[in-house]
Protein backbone atom coordinates (compact mmCIF):
# COMPACT_ATOMS: atom_id res chain seq x y z
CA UNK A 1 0.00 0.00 0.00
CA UNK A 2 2.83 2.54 1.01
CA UNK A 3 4.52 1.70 -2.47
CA UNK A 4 1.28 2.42 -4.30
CA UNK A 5 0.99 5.47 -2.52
CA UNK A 6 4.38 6.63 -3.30
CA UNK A 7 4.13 5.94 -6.58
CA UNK A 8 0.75 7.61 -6.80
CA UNK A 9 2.38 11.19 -5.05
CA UNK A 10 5.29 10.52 -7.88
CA UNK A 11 2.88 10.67 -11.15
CA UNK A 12 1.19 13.45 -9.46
CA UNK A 13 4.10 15.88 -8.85
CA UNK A 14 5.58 14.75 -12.69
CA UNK A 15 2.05 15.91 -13.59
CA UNK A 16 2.39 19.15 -12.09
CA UNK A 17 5.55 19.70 -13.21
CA UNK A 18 4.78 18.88 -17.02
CA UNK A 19 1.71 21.24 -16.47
CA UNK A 20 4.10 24.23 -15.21
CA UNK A 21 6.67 23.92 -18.06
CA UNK A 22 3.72 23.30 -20.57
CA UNK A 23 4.87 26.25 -23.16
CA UNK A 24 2.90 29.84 -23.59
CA UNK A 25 1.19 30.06 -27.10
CA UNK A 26 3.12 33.48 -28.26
CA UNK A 27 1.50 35.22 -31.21
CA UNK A 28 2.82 37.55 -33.47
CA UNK A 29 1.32 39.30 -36.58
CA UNK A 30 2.28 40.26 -39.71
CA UNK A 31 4.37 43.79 -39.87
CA UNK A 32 7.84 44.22 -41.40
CA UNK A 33 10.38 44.48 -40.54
CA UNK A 34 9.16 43.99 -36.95
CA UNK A 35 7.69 40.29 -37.68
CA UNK A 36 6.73 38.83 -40.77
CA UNK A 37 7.71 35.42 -43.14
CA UNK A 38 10.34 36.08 -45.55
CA UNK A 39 9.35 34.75 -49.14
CA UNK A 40 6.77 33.55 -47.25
CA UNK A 41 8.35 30.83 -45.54
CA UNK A 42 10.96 31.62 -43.07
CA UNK A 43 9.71 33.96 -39.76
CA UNK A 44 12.11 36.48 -39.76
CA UNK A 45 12.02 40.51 -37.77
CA UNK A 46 14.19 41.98 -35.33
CA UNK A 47 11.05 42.59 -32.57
CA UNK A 48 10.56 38.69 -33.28
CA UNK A 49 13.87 37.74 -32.67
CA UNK A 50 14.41 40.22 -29.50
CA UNK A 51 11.03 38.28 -28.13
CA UNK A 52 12.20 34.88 -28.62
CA UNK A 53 15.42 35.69 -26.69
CA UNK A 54 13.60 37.24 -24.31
CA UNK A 55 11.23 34.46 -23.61
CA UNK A 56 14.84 32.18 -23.66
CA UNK A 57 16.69 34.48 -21.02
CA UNK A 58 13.78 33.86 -18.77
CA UNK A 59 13.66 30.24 -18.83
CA UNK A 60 9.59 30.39 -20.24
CA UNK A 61 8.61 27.86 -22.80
CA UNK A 62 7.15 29.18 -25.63
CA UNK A 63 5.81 28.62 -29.37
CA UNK A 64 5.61 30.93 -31.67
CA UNK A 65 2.86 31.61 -34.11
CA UNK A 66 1.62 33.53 -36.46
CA UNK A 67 -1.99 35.21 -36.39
CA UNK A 68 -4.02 38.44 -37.91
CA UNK A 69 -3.96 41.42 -35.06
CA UNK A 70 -7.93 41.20 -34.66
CA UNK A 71 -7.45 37.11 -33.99
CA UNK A 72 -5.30 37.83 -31.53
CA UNK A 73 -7.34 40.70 -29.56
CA UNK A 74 -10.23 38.69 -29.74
CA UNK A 75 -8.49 35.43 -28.12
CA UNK A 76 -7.31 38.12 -25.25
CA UNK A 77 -10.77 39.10 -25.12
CA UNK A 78 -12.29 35.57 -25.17
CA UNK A 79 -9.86 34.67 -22.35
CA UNK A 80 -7.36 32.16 -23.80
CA UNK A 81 -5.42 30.73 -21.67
CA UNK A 82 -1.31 30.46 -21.68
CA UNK A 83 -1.49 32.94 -24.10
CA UNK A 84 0.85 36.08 -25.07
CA UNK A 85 1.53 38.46 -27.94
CA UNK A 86 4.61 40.29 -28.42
CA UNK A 87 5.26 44.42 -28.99
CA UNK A 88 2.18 45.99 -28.01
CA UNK A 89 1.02 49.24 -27.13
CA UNK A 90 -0.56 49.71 -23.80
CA UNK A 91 -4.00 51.12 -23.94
CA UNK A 92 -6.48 51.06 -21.58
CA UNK A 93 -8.87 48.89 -23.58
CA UNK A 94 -6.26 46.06 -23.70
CA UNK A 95 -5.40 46.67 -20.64
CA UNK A 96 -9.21 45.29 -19.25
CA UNK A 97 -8.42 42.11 -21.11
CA UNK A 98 -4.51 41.12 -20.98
CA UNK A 99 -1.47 41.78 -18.26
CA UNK A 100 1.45 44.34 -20.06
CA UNK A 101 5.47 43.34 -19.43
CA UNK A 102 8.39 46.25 -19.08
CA UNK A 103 8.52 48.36 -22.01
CA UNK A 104 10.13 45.93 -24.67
CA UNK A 105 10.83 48.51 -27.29
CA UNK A 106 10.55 52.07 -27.60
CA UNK A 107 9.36 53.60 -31.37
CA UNK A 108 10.55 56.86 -32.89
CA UNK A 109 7.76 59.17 -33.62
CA UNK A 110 5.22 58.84 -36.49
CA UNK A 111 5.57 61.00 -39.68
CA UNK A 112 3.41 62.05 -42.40
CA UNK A 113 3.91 59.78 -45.50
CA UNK A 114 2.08 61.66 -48.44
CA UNK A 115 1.80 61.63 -52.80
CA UNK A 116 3.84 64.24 -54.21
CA UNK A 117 0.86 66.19 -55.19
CA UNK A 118 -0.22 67.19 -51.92
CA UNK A 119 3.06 67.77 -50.62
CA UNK A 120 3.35 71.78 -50.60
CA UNK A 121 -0.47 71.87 -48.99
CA UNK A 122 0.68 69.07 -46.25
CA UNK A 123 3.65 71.43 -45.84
CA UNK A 124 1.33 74.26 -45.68
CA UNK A 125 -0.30 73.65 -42.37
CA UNK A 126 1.88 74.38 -39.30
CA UNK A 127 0.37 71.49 -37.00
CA UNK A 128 -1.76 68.26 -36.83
CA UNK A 129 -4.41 69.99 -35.91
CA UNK A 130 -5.09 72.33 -38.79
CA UNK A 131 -3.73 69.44 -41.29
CA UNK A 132 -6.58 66.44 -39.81
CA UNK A 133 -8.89 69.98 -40.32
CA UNK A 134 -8.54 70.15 -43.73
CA UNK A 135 -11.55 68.95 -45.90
CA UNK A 136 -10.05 68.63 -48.86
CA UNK A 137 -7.83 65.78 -47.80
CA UNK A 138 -7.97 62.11 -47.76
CA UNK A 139 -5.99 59.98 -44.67
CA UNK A 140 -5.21 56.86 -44.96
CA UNK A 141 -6.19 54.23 -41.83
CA UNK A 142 -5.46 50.70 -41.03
CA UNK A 143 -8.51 49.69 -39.53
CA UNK A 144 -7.61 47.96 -35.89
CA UNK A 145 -4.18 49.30 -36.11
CA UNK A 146 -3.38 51.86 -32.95
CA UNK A 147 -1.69 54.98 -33.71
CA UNK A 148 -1.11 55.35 -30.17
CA UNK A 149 -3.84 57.36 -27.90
CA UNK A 150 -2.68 60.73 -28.80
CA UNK A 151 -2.99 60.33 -32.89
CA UNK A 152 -6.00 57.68 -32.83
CA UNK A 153 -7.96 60.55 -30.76
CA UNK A 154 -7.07 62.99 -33.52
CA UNK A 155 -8.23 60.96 -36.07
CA UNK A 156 -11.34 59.73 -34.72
CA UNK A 157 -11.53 63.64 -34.41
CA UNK A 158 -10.37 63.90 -38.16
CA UNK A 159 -12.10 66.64 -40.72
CA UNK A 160 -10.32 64.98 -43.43
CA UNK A 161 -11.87 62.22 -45.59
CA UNK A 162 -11.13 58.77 -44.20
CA UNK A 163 -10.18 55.49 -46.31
CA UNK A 164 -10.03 52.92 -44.02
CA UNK A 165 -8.86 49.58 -44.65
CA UNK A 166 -8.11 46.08 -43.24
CA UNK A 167 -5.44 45.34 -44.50
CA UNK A 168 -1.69 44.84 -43.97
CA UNK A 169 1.27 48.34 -43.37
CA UNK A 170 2.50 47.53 -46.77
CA UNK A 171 -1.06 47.29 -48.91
CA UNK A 172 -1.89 50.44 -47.57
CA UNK A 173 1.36 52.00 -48.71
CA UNK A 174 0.97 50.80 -52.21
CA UNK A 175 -2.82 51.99 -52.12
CA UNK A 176 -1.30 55.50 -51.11
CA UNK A 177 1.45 55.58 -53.81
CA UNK A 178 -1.17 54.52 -56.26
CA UNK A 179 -3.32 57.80 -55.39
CA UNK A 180 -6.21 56.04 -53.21
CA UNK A 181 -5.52 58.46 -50.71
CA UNK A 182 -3.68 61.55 -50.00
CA UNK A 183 -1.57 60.58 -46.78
CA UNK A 184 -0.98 58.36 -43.91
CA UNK A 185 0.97 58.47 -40.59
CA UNK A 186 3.99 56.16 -40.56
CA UNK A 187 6.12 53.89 -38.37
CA UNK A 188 9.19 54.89 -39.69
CA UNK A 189 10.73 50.96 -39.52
CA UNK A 190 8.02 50.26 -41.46
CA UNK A 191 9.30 53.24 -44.14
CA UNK A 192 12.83 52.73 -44.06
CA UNK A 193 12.13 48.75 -44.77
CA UNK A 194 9.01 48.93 -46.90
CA UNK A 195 10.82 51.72 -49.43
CA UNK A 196 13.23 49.37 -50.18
CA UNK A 197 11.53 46.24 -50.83
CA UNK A 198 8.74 47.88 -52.98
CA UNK A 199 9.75 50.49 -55.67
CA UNK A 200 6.84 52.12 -56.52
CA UNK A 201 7.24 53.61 -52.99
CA UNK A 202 9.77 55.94 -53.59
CA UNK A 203 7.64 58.13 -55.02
CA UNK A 204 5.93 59.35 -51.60
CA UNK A 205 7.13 62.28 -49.49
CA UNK A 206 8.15 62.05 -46.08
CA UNK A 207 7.12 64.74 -44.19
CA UNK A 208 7.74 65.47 -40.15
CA UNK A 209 5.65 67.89 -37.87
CA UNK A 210 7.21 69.05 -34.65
CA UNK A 211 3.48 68.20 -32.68
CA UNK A 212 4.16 64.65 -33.82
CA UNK A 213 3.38 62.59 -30.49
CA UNK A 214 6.58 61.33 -29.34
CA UNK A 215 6.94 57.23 -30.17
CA UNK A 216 5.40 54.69 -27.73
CA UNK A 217 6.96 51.83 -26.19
CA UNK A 218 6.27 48.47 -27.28
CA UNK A 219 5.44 45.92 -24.70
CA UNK A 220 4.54 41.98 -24.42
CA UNK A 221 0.98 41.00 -23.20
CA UNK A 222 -0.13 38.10 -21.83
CA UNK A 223 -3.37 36.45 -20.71
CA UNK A 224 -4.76 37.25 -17.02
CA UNK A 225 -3.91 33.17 -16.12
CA UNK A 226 -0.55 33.07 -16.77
CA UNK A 227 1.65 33.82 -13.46
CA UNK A 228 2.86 36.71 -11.92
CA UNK A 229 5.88 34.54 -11.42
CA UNK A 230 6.05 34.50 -15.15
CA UNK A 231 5.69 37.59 -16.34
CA UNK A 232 8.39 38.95 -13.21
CA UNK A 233 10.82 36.29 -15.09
CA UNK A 234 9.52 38.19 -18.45
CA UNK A 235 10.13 41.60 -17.18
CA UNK A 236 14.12 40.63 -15.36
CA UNK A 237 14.62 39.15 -18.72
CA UNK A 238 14.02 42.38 -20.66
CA UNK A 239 15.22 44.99 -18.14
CA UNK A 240 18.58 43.19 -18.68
CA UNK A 241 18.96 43.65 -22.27
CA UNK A 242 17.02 46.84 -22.44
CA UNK A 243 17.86 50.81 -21.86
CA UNK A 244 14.00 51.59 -21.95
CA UNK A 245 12.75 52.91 -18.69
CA UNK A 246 10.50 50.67 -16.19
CA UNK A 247 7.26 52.01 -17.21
């Protein structure tokens, strides 16, 4: 009887322990040069790469997959559990349905990414303000997509005409270069890669404002279940290969 008992106590702690190191689901979506498949085949992206050491450094299992960005709020939403998604922003709204690491990356500011046409008028207007008041305008918006707090409230706030899409950072450049719309506000890693890969982008105008919201950080988010043990090992992990401040 003893022996059956220790035996029994033995398969229950290897249980538990299989459980605990049973790997975190880790999505990532679709936006070079941050993440995306390389002739569509190899996962490739420097914020990819920086998460998968991360997620080595802290000794937390992990597999990595690829998903669209509304897929992966809605399984935050829906409550999915072992569950995390790399380079974020934080926002209150995501912030009632998934638990935020240390800053992971910090962006540079947005710019202004417009067809030569428009250019001078762009130029024209000395702030965001009076340029997302202009009528005459069309924006460009990647439906879903975050712009960070300060420029989604100015667009939802927008006097401009509004072509809003689903669909990925470098469709909607193309559609811009091709003259669907007038403008768009840019990640400039997604400019200085997309340029390059796609010619008929190097027709569009970079422009900068000095109002320009400075850039957000970037963060990892992870469903409410997984442990606070887990994400502390997440944030020591990136705090040790990282400059960016603590919050």
């Amino acid at each position: 009887m003893l022996q059956k008992c220790l035996i029994g106590l033995l398969a229950s702690a290897s249980a538990a322990s299989v459980l605990a190191e049973a790997p975190l689901t880790v999505a990532w979506r679709e936006k070079p040069p941050y993440y995306y498949f390389d002739e569509g085949k190899v996962a490739k992206g420097f914020m990819l790469e920086r998460a998968k050491q991360v997620f080595a450094a802290a000794g937390v299992p992990a597999v990595f997959v690829n998903e669209p960005q509304k897929r992966i709020w809605a399984n935050f939403s829906h409550g999915n559990p072992n569950y995390c998604s790399i380079s974020w922003y934080r926002l209150p709204e995501r912030e009632a349905v998934a638990q935020f690491s240390v800053p992971l990356h910090a962006d540079l500011p947005h710019a202004v990414l417009a067809v030569p046409a428009v250019a001078a008028r762009i130029r024209s207007h000395p702030n965001l303000k009076s340029l997302l008041s202009d009528k005459t305008l069309t924006l460009a918006v990647i439906d879903g997509v975050s712009y960070g707090p300060e420029l989604d409230a100015l667009i939802a706030a927008s006097q401009n005409r509004i072509m809003r899409r689903t669909v990925e950072t470098s469709a909607m450049f193309r559609m811009v270069a091709f003259g669907r719309a007038d403008y768009l506000f840019v990640d400039r890693e997604d400019w200085n890669y997309l340029r390059l890969k796609y010619p008929e982008l190097q027709s569009l105008v970079l422009i900068d404002f000095a109002d320009m919201p400075p850039g957000l950080k970037r963060h990892i988010v992870c469903s409410r279940d997984v442990p606070a043990e887990t994400m502390e090992r997440l944030n020591r992990a990136i705090l040790a290969r990282n400059d960016t401040p603590r919050r």
